[in-house]
PDB file of N, CA and C in Angstrom:
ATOM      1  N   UNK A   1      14.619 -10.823   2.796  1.00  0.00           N
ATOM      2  CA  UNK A   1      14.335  -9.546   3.392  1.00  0.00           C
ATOM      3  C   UNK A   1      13.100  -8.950   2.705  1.00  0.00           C
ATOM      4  N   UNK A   2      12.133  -8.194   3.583  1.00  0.00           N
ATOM      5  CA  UNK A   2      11.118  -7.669   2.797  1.00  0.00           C
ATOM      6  C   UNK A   2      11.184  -6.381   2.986  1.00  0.00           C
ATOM      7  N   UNK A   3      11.006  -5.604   2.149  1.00  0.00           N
ATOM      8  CA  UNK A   3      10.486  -3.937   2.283  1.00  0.00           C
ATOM      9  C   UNK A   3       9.624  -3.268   2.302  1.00  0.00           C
ATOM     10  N   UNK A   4       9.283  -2.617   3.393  1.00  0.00           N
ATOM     11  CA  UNK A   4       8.035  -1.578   3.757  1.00  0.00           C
ATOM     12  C   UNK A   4       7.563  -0.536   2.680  1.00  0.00           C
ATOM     13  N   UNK A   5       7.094  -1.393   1.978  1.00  0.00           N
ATOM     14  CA  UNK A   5       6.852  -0.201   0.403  1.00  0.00           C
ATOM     15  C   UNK A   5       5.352   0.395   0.711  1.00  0.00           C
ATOM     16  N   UNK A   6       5.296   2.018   0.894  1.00  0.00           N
ATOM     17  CA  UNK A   6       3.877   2.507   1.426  1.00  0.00           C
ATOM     18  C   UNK A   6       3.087   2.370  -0.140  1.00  0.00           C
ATOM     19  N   UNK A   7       1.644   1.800  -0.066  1.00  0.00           N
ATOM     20  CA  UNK A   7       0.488   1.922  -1.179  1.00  0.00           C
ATOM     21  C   UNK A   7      -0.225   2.418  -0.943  1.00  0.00           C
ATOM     22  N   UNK A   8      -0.637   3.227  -1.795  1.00  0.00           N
ATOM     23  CA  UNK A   8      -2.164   4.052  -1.984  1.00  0.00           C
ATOM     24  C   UNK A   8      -3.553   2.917  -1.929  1.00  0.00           C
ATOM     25  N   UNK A   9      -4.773   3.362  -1.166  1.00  0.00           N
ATOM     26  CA  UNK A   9      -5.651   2.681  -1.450  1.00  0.00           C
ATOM     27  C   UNK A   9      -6.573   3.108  -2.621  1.00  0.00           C
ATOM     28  N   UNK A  10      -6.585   2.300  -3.553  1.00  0.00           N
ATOM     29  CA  UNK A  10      -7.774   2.940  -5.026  1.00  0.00           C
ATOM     30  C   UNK A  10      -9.236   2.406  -5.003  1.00  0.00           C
ATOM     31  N   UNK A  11      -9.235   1.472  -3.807  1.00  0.00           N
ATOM     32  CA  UNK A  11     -10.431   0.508  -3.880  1.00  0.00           C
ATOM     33  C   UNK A  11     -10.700  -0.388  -2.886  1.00  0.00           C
ATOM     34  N   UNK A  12     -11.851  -0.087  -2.215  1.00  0.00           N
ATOM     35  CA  UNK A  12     -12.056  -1.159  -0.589  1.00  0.00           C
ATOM     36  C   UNK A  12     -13.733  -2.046  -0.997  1.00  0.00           C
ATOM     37  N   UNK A  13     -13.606  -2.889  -0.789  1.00  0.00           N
ATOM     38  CA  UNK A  13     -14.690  -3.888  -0.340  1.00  0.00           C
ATOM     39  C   UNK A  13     -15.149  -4.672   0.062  1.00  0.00           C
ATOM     40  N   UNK A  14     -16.296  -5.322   0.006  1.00  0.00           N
ATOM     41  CA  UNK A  14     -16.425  -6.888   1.125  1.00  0.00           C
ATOM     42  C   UNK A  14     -16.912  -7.619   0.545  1.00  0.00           C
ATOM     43  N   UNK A  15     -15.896  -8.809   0.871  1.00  0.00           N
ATOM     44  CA  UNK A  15     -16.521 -10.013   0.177  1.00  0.00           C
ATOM     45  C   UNK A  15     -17.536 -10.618   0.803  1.00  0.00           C
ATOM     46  N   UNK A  16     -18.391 -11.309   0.380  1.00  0.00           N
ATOM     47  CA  UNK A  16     -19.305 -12.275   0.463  1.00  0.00           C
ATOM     48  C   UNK A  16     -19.199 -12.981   2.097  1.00  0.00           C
ATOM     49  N   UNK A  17     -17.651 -13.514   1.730  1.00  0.00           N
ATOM     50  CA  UNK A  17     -17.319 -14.670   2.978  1.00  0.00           C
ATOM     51  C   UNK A  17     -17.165 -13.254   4.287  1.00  0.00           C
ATOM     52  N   UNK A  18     -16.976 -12.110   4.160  1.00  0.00           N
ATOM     53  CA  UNK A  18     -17.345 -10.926   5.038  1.00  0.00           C
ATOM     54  C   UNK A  18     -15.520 -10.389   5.433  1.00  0.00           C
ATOM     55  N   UNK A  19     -14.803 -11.234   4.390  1.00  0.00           N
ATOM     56  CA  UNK A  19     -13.656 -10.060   4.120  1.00  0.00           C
ATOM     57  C   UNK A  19     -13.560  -9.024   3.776  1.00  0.00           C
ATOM     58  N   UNK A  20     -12.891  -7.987   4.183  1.00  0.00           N
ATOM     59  CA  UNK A  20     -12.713  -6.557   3.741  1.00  0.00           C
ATOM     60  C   UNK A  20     -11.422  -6.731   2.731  1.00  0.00           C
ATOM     61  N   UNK A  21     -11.370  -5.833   1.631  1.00  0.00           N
ATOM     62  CA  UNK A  21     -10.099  -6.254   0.457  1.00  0.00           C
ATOM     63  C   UNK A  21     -10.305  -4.539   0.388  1.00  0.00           C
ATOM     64  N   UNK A  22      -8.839  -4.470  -0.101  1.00  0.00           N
ATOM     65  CA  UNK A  22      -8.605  -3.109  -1.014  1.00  0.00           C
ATOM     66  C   UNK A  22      -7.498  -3.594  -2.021  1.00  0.00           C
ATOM     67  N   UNK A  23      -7.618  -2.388  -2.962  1.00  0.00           N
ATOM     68  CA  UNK A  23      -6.774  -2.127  -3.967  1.00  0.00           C
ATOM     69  C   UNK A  23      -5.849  -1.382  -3.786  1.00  0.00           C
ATOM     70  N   UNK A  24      -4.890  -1.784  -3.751  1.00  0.00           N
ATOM     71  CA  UNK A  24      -3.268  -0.734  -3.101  1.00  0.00           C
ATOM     72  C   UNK A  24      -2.493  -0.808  -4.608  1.00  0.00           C
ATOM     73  N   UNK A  25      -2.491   0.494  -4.943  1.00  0.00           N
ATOM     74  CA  UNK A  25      -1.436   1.064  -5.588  1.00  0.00           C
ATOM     75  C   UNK A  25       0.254   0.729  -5.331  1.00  0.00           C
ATOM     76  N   UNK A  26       0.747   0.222  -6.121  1.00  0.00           N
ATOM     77  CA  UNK A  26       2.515   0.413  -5.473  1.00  0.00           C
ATOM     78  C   UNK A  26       3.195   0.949  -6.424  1.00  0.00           C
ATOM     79  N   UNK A  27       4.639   1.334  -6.591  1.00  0.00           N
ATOM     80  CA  UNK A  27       4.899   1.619  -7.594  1.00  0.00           C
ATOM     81  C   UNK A  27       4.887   0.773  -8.230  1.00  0.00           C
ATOM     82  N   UNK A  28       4.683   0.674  -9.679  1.00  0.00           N
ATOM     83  CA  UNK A  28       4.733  -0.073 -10.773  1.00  0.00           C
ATOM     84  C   UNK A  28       4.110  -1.393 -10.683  1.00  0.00           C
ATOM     85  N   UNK A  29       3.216  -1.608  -9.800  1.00  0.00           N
ATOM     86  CA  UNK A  29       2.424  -2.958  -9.171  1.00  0.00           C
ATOM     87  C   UNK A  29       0.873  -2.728  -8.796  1.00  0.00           C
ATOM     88  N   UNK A  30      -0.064  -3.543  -8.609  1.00  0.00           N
ATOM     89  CA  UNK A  30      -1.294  -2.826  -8.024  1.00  0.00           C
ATOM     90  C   UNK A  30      -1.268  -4.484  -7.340  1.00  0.00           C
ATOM     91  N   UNK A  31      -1.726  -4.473  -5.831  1.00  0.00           N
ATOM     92  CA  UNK A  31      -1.971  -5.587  -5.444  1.00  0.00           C
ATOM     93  C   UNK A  31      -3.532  -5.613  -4.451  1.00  0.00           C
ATOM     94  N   UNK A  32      -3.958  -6.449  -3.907  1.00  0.00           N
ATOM     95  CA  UNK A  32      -5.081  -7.146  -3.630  1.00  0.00           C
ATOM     96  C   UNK A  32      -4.737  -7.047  -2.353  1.00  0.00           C
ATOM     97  N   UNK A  33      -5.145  -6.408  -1.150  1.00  0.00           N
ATOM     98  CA  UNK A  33      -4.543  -6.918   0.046  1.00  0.00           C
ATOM     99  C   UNK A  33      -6.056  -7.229   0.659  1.00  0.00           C
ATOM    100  N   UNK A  34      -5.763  -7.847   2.372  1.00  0.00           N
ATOM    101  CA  UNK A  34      -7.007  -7.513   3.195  1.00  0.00           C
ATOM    102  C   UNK A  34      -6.558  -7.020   4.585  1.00  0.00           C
ATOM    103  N   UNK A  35      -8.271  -6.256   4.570  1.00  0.00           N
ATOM    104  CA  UNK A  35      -7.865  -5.217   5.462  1.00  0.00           C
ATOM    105  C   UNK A  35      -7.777  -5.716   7.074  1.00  0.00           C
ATOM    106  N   UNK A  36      -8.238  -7.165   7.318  1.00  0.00           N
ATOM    107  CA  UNK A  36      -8.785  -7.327   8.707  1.00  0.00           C
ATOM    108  C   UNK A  36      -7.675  -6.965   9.687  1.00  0.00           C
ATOM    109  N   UNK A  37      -6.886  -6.237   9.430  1.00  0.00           N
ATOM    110  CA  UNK A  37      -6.267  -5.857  10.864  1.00  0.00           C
ATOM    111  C   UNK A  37      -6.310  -3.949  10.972  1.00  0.00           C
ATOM    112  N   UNK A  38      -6.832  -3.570   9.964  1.00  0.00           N
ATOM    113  CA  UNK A  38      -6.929  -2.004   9.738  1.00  0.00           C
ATOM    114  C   UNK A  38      -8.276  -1.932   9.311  1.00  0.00           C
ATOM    115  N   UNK A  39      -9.504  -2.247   9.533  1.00  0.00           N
ATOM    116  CA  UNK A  39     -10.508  -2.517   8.755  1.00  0.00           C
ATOM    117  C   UNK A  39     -11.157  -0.753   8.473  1.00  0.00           C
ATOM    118  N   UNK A  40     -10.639  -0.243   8.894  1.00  0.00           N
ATOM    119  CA  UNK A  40     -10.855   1.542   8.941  1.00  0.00           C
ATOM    120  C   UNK A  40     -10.089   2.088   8.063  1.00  0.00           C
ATOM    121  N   UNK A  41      -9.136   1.591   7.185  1.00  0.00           N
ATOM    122  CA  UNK A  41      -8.855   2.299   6.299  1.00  0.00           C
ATOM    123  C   UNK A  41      -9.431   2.959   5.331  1.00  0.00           C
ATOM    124  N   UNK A  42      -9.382   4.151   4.931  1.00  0.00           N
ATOM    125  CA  UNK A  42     -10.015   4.974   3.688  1.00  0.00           C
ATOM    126  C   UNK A  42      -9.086   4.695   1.958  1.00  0.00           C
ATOM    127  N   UNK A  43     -10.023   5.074   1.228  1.00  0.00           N
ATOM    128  CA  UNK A  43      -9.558   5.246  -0.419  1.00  0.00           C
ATOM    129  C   UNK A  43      -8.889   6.133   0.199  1.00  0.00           C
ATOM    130  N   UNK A  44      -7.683   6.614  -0.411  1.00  0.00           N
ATOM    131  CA  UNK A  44      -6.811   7.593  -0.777  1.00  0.00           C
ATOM    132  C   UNK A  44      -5.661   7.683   0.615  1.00  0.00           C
ATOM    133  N   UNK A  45      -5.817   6.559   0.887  1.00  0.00           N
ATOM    134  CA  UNK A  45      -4.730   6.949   2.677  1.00  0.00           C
ATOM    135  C   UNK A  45      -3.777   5.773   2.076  1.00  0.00           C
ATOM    136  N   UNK A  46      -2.994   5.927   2.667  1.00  0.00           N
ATOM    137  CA  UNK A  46      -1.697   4.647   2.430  1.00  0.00           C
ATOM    138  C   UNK A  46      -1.223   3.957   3.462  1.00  0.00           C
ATOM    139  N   UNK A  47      -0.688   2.761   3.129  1.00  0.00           N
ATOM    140  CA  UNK A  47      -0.685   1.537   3.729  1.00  0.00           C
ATOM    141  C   UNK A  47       1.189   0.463   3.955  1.00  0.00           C
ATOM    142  N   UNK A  48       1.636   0.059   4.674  1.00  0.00           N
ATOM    143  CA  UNK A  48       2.115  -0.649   4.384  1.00  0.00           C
ATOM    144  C   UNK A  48       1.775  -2.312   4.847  1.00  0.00           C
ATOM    145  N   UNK A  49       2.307  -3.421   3.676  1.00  0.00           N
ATOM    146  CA  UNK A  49       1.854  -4.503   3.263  1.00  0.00           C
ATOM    147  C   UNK A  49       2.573  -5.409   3.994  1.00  0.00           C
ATOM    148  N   UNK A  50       2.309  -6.647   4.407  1.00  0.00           N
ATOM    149  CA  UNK A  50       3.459  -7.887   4.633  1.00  0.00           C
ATOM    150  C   UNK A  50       1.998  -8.893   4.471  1.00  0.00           C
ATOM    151  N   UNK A  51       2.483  -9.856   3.486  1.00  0.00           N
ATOM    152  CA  UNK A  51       1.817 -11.355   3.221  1.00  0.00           C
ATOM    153  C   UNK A  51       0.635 -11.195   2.968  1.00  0.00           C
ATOM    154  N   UNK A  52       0.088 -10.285   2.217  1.00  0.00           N
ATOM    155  CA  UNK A  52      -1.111  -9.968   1.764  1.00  0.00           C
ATOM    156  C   UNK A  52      -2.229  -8.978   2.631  1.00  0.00           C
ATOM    157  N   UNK A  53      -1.240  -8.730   3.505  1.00  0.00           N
ATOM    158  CA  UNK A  53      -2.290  -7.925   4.761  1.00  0.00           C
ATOM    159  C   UNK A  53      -1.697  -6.353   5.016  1.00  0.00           C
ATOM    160  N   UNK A  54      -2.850  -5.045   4.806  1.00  0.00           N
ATOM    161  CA  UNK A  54      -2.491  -4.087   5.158  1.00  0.00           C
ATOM    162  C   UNK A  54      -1.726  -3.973   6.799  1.00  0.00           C
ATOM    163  N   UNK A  55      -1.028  -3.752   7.551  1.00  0.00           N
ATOM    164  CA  UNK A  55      -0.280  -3.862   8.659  1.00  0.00           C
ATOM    165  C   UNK A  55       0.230  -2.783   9.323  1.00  0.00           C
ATOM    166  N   UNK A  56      -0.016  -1.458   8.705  1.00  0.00           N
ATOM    167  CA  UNK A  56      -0.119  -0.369   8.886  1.00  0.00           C
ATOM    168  C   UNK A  56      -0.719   0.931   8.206  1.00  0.00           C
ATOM    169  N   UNK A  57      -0.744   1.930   8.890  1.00  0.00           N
ATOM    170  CA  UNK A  57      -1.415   2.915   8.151  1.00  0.00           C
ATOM    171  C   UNK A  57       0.334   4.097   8.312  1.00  0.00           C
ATOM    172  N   UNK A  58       0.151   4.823   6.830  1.00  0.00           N
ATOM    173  CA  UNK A  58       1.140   5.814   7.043  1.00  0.00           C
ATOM    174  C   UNK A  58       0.313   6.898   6.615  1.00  0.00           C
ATOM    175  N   UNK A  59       0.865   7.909   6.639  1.00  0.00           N
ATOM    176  CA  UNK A  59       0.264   9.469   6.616  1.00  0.00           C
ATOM    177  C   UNK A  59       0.874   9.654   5.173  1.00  0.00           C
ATOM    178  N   UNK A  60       0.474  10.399   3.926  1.00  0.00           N
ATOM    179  CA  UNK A  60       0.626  11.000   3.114  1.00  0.00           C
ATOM    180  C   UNK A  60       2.312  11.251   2.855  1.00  0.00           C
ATOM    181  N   UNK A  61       2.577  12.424   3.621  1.00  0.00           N
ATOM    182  CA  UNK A  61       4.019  13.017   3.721  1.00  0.00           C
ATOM    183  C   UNK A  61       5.035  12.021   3.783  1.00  0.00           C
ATOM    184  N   UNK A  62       4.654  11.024   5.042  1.00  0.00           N
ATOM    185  CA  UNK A  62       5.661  10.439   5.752  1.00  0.00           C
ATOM    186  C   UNK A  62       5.975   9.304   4.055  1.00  0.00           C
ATOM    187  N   UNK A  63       4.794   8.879   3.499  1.00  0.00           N
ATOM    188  CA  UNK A  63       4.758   7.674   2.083  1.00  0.00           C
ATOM    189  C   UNK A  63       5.779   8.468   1.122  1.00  0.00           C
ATOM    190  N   UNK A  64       5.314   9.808   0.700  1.00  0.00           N
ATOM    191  CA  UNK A  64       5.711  10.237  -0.377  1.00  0.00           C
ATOM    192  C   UNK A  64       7.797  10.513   0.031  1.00  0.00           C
ATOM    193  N   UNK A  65       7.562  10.817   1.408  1.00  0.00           N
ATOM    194  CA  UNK A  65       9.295  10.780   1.612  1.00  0.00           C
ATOM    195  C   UNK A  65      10.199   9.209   1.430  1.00  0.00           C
ATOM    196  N   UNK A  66       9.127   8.536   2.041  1.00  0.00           N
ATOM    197  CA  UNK A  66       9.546   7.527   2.279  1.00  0.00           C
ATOM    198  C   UNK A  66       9.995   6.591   0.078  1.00  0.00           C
ATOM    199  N   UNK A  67       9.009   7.183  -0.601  1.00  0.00           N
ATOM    200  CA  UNK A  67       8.732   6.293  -1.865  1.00  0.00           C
ATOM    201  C   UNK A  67      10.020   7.229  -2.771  1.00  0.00           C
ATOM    202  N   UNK A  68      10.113   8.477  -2.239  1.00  0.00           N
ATOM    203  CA  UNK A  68      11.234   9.061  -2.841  1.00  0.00           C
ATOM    204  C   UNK A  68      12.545   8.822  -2.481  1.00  0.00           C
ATOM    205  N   UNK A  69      13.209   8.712  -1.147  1.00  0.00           N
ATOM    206  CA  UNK A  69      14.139   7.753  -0.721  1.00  0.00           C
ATOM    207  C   UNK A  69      14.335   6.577  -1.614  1.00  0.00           C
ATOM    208  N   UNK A  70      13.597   6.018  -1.734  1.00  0.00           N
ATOM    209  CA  UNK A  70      13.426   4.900  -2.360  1.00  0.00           C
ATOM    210  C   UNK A  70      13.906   4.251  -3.983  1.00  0.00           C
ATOM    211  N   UNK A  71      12.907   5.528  -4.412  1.00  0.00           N
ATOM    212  CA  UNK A  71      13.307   5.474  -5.557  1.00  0.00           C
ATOM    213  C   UNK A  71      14.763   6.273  -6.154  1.00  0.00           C
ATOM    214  N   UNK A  72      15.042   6.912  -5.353  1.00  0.00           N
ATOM    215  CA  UNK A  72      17.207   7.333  -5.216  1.00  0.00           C
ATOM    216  C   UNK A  72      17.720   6.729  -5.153  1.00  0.00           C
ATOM    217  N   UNK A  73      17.003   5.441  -3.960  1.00  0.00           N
ATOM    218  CA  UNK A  73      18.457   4.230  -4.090  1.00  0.00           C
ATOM    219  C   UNK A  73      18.053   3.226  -5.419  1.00  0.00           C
ATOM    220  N   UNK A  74      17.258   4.042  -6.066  1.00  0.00           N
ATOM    221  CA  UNK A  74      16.688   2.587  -7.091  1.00  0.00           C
ATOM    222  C   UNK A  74      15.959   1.409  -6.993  1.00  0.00           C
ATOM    223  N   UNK A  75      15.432   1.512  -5.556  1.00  0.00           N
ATOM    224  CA  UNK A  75      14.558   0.575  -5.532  1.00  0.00           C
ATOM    225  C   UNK A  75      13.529  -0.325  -6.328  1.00  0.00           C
ATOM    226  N   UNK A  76      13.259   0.609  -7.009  1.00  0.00           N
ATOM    227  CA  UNK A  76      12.038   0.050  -7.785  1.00  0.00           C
ATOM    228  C   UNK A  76      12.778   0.243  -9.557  1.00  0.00           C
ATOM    229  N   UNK A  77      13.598  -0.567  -9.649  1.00  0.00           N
ATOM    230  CA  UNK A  77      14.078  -0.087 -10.827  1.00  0.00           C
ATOM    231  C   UNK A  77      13.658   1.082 -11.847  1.00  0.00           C
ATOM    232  N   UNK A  78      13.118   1.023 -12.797  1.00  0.00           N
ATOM    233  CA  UNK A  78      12.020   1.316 -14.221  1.00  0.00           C
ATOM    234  C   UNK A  78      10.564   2.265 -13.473  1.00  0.00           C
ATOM    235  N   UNK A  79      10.274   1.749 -12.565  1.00  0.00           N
ATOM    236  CA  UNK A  79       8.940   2.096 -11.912  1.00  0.00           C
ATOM    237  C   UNK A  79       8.730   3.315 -11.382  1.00  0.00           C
ATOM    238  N   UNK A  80       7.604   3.943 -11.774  1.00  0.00           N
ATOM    239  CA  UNK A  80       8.101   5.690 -10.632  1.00  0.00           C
ATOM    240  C   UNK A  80       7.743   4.943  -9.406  1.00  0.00           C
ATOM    241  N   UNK A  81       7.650   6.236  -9.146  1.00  0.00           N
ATOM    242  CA  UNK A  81       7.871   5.958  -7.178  1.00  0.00           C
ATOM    243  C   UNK A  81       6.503   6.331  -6.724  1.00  0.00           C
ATOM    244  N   UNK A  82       5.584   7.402  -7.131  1.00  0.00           N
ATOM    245  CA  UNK A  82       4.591   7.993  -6.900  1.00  0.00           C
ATOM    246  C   UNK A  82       3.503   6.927  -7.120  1.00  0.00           C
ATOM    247  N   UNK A  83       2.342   6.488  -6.497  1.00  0.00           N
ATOM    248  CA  UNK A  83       1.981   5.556  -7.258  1.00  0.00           C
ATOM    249  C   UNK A  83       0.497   6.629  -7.951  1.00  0.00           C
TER     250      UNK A  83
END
């Protein structure tokens, strides 16, 4: 089973080969995704992930409810929730 964990973007760019990459915040994780199916995403908007690929865009509010839920049921053990 996988979970829709929303990330912050801290960092977008293009590679060489003419991939778009960002830096997504998670809780207690920072991962590498690419953007080619959202290639409009901004720094500071949030995202959710499956197999290395941003796959959606979420709104602010909807992340921070969603990462607090989350972290009630314990999701993320040790990790805050905020990223």
């Amino acid at each position: 089973m996988c979970l829709g964990i929303p990330g912050r973007i801290t960092e977008i760019w293009d590679e060489p080969s003419g991939a778009r990459l960002a830096r997504v915040q998670f809780p207690g994780d920072v991962k590498t995704l690419c953007l080619a199916y959202l290639p409009d995403l901004q720094v500071g908007e949030y995202t959710i992930a499956h197999a290395g690929f941003a796959l959606s865009r979420i709104d602010e509010e909807s992340a921070m409810i969603t990462l607090a839920t989350m972290a009630e049921y314990g999701v993320f053990g040790d990790a805050q929730a905020a990223p």
